[in-house]
N, C-alpha and C. Protein backbone atom coordinates (compact mmCIF):
# COMPACT_ATOMS: atom_id res chain seq x y z
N UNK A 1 -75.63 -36.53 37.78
CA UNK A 1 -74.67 -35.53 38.24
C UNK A 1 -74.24 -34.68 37.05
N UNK A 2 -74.00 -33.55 37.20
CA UNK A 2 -73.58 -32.48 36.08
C UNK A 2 -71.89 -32.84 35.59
N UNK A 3 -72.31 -32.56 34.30
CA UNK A 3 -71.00 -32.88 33.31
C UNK A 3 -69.89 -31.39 33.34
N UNK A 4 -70.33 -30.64 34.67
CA UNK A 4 -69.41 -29.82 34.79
C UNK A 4 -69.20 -29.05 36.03
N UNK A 5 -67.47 -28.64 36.76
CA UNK A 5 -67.82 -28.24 37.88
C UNK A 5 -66.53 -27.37 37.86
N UNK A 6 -66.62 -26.60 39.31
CA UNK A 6 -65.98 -25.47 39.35
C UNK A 6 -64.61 -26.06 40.66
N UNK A 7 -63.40 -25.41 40.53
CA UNK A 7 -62.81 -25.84 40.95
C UNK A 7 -62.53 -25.20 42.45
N UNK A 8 -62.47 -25.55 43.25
CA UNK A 8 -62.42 -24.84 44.70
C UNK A 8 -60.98 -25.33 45.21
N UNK A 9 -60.07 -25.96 44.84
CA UNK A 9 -59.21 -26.43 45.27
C UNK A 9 -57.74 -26.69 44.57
N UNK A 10 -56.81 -25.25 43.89
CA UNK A 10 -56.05 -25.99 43.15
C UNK A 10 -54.66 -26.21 43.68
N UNK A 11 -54.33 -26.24 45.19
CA UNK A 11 -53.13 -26.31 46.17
C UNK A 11 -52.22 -27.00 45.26
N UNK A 12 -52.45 -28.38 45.23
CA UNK A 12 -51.68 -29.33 44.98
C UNK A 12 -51.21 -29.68 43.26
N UNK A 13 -52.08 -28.51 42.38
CA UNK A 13 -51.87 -28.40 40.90
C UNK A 13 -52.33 -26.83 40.57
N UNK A 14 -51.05 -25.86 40.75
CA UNK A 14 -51.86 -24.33 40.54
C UNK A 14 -51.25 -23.95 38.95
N UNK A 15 -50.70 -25.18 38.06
CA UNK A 15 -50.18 -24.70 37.09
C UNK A 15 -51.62 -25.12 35.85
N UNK A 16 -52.42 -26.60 36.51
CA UNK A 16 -53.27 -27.16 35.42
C UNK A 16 -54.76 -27.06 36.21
N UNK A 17 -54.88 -25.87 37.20
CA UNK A 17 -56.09 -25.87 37.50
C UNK A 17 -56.26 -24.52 38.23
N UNK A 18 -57.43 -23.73 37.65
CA UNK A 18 -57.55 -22.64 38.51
C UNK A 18 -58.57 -22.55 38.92
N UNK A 19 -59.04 -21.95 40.27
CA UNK A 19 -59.81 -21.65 41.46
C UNK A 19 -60.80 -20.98 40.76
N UNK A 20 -62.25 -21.40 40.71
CA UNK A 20 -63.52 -20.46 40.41
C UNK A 20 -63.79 -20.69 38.75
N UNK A 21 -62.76 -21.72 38.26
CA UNK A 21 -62.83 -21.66 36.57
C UNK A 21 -63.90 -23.39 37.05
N UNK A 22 -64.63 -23.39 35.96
CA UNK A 22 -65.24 -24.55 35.46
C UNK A 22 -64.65 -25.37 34.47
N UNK A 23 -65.08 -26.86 34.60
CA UNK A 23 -64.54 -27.70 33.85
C UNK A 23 -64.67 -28.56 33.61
N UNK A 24 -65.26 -29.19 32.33
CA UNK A 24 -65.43 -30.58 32.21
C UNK A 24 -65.31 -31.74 32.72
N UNK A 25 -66.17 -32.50 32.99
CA UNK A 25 -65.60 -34.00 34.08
C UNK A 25 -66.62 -34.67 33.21
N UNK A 26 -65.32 -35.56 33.13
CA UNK A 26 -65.67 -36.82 31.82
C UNK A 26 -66.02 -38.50 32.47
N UNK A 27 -66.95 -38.99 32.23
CA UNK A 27 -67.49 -40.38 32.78
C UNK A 27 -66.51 -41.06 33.00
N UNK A 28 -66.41 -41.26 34.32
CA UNK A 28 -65.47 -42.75 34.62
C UNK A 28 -65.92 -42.72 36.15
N UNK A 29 -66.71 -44.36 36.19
CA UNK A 29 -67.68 -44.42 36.89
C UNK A 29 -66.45 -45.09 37.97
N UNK A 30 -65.66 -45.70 37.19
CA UNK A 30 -64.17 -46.23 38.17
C UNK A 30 -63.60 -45.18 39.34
N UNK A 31 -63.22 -43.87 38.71
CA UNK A 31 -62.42 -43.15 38.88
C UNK A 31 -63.39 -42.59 39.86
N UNK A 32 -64.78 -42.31 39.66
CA UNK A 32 -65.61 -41.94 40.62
C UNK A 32 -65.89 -42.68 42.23
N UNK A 33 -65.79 -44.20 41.73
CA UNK A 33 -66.22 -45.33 42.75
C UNK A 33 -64.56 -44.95 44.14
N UNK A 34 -63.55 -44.25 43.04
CA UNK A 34 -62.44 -44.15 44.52
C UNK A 34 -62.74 -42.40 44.63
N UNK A 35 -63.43 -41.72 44.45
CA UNK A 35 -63.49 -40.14 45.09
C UNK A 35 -62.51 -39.45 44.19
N UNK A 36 -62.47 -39.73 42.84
CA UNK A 36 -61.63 -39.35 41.82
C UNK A 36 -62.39 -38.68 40.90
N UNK A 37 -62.53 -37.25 40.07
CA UNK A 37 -63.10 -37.12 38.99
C UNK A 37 -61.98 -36.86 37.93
N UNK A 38 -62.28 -37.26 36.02
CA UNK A 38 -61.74 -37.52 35.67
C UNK A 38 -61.95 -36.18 34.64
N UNK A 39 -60.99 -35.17 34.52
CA UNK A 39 -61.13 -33.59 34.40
C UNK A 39 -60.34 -33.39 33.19
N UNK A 40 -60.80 -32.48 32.02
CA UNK A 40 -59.92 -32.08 31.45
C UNK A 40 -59.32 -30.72 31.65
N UNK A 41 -57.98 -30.70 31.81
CA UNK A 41 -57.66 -28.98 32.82
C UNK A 41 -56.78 -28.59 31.81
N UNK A 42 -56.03 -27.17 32.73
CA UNK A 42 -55.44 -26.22 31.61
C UNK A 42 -54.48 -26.62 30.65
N UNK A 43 -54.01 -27.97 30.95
CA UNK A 43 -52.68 -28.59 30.24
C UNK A 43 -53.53 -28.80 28.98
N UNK A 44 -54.42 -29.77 29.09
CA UNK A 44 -55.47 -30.18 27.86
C UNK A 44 -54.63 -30.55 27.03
N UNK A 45 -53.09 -31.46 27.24
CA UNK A 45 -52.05 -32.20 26.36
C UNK A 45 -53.27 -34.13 26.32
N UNK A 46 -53.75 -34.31 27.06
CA UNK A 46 -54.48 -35.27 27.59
C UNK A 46 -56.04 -35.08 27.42
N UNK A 47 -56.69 -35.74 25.97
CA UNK A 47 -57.98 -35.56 26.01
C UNK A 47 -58.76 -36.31 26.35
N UNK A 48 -57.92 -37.54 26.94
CA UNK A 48 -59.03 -38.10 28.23
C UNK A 48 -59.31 -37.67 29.53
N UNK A 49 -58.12 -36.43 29.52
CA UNK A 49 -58.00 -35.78 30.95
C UNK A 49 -57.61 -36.68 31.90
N UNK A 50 -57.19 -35.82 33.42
CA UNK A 50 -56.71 -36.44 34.34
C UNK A 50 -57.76 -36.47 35.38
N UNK A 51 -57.01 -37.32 36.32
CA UNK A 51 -57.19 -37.81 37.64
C UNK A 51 -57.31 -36.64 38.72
N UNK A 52 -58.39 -36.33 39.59
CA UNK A 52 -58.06 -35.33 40.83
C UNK A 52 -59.14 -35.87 41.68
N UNK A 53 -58.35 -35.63 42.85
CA UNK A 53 -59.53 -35.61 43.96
C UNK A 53 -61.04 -35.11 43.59
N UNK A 54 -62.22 -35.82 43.80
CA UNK A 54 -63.48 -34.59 43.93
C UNK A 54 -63.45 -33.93 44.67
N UNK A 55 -62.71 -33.75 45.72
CA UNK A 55 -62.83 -32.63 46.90
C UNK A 55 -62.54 -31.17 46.56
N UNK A 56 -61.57 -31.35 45.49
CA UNK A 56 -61.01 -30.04 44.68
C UNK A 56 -61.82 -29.56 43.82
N UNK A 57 -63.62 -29.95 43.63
CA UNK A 57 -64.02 -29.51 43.02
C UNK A 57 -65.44 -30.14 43.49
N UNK A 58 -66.66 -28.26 42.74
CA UNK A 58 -68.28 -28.58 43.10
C UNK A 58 -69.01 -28.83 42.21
N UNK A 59 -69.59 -29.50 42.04
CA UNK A 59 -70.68 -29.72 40.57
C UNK A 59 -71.41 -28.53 40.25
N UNK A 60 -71.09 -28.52 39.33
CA UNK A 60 -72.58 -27.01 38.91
C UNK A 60 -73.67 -27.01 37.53
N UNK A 61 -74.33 -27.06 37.71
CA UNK A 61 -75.61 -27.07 36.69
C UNK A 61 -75.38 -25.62 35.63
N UNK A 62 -75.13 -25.81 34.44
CA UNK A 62 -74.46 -24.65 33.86
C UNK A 62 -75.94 -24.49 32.95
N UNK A 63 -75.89 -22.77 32.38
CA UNK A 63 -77.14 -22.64 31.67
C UNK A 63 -76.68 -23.37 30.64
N UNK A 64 -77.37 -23.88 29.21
CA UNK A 64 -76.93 -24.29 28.43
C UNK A 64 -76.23 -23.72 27.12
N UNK A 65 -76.16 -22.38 26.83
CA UNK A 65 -75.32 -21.15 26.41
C UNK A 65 -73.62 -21.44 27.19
N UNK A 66 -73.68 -21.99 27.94
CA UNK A 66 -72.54 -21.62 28.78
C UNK A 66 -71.59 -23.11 28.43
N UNK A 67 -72.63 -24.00 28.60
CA UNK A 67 -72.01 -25.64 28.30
C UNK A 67 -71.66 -25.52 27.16
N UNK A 68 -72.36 -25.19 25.80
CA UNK A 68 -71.79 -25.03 24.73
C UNK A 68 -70.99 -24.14 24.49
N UNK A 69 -70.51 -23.16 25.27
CA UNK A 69 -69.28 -22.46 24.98
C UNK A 69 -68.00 -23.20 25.38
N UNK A 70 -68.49 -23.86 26.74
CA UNK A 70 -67.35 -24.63 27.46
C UNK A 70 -67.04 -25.92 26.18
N UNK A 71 -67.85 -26.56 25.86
CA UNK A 71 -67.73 -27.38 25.12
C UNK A 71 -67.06 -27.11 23.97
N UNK A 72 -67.50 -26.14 22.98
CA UNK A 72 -66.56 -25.57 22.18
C UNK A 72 -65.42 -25.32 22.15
N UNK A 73 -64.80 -24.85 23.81
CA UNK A 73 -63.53 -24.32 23.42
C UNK A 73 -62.95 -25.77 24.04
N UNK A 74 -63.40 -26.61 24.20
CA UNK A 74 -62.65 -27.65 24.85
C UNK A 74 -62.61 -28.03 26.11
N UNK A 75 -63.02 -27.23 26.81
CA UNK A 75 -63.17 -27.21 28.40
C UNK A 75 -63.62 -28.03 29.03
């Protein structure tokens, strides 16, 4: 599964997540096994990142120009 996805859903968090932005989702095979991905978002006070539904978000296959930008800035 891709180490990055776009967010389609930020109802329930519109201060630490915005709609159509991409974003890191970090291994936690736990957090996955309950329908949880484990995200680093706009707060980024937390560099293990948080907890969100996967429903609030689509996997996307990024070119690799793009991952390393995301990666760079922290994303």
């Amino acid at each position: 599964m891709s180490d990055f996805v776009i967010c389609i859903d930020n109802e329930s968090n519109p201060a630490s997540l915005i709609v159509g932005k991409a974003y890191r989702k970090l291994p936690d095979a736990d957090a996955e096994s309950q329908g949880l991905f484990r995200i680093v978002d706009e707060d980024r006070s937390e560099p293990e990142g948080y907890l969100y539904l996967s429903s609030m978000f689509v996997p996307v296959d990024l070119p690799k120009a793009a991952e390393k930008a995301l990666m760079a800035s922290g994303g």
